[in-house]
Structure formats: C-alpha cells, structure tokens
C-alpha atoms as a PDB file:
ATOM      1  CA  UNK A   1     -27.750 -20.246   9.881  1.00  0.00           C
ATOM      2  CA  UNK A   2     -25.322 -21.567   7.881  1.00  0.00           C
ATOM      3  CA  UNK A   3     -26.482 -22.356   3.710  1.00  0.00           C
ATOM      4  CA  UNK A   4     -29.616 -20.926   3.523  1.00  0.00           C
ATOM      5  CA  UNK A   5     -31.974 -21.956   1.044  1.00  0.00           C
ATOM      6  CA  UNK A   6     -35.274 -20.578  -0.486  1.00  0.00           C
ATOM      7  CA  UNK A   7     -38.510 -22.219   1.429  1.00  0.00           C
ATOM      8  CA  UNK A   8     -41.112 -19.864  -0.589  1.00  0.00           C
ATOM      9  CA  UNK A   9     -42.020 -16.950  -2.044  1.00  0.00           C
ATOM     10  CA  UNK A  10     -44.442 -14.064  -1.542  1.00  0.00           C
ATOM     11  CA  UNK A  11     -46.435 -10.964  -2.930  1.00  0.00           C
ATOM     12  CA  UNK A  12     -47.943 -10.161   0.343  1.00  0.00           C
ATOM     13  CA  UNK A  13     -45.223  -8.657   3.295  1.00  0.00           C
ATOM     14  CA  UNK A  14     -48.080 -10.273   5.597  1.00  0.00           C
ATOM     15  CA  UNK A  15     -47.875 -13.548   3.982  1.00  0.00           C
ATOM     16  CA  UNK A  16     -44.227 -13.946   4.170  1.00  0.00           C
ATOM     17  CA  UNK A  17     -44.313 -12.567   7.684  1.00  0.00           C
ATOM     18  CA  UNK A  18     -47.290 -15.039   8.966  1.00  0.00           C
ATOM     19  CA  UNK A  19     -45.151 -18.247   7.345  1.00  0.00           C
ATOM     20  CA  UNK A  20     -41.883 -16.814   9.105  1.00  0.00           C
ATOM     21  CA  UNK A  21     -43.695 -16.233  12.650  1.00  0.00           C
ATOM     22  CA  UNK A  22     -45.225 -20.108  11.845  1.00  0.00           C
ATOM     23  CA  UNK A  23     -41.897 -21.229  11.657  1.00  0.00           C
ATOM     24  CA  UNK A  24     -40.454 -19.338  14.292  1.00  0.00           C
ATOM     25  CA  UNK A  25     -43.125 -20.803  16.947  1.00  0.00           C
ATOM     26  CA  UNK A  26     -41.560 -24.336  16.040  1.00  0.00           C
ATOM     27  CA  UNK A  27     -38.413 -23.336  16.613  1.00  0.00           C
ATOM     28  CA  UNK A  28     -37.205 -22.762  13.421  1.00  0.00           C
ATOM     29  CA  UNK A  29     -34.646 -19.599  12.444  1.00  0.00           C
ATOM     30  CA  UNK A  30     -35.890 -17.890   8.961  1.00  0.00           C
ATOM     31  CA  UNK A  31     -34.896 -14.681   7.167  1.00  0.00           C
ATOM     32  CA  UNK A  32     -36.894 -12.471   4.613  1.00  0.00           C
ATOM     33  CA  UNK A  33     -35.403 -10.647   2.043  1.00  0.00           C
ATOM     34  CA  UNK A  34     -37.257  -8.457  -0.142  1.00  0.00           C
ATOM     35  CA  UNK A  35     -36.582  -5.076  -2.418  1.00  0.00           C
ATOM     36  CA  UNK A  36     -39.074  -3.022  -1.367  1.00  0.00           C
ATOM     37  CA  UNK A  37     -37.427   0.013  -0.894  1.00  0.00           C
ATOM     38  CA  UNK A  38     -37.362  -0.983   2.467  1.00  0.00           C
ATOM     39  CA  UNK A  39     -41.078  -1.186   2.763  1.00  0.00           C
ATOM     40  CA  UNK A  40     -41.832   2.215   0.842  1.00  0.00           C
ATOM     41  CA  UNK A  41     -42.788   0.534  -2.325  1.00  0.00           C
ATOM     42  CA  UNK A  42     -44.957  -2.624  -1.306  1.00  0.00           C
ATOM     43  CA  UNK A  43     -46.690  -3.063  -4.689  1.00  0.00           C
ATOM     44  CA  UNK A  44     -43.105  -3.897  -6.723  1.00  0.00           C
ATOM     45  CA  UNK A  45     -43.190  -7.402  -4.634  1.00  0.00           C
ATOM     46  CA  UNK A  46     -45.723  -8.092  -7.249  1.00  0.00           C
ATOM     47  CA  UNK A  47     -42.884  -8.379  -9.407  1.00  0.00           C
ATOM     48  CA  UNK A  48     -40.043  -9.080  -6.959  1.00  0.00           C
ATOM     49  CA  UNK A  49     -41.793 -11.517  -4.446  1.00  0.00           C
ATOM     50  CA  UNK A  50     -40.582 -11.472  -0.593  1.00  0.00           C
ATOM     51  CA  UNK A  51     -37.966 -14.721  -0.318  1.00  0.00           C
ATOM     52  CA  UNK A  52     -38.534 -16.924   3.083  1.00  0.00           C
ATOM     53  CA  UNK A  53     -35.189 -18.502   3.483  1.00  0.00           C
ATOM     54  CA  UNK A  54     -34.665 -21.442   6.061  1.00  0.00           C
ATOM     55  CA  UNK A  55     -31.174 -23.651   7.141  1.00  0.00           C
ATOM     56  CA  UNK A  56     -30.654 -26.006   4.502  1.00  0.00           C
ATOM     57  CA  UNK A  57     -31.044 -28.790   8.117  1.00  0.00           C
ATOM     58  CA  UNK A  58     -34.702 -26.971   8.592  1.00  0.00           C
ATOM     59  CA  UNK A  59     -35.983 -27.319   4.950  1.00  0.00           C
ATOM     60  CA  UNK A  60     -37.632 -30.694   5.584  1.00  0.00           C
ATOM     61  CA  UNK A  61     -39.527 -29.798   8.666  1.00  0.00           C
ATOM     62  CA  UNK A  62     -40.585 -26.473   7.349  1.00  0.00           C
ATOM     63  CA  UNK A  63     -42.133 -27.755   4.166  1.00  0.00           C
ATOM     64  CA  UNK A  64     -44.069 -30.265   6.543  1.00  0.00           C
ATOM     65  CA  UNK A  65     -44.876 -27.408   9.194  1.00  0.00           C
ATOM     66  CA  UNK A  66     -45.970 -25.087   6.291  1.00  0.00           C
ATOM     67  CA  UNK A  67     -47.910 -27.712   4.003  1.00  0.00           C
ATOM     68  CA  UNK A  68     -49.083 -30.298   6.581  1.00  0.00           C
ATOM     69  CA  UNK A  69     -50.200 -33.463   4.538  1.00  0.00           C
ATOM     70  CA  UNK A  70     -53.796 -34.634   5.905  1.00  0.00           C
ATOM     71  CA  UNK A  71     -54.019 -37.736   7.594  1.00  0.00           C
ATOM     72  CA  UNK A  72     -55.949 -40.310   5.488  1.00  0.00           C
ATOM     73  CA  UNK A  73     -58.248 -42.199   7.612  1.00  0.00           C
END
C-alpha cells in the first residue's frame, strides 16, 4: 500500500469489518484504524468512527464494489 486514502467511515467495528472482508474477497488490500482503546471502549467510535482506508489505485473499484450502481433496464 503505498498513499492510502479514506474509502469510509464507521460507528459499528462490524460494519467496518464486513466492508473490509468485501473488499478483501475482490482482491483488494484495506486497513482499519480506529481509537478504541484497542477494542475496550467500542461505544467512543460513536464519536471517533472506524476509518476504512484503501490504495489511492483501489479507490475507484472499491467505491463501485461497495456502492454498486443498479443496472437500468
């Protein structure tokens, strides 16, 4: 990974985790960063949401992966 850059953010640790395990299935290398307290505190991501980052390459195909557009038929 070499710039990393911000795909989303989360309140949830399952939310961030199910959009990171998403991406990972596509092939795509992500990183979540939260302060927690290293998971002791969950409620303060309320206020300090859980960061998905991506490669700065990846941020295209991500954003389609995560928010597929519906075909219009």
């Amino acid at each position: 990974m070499d710039q990393l850059v911000v795909l989303g953010t989360y309140s949830s640790r399952i939310d961030a985790e199910m959009a990171s395990e998403h991406l990972k299935s596509h092939g795509i290398n992500t990183l979540l960063k939260s302060d927690d307290c290293g998971g002791m505190y969950p409620q303060i991501n309320v206020m300090f949401r859980i960061k998905l980052y991506v490669d700065q390459d990846d941020v295209d195909v991500a954003m389609d992966i995560l928010n597929p557009e519906e075909e219009l038929g």
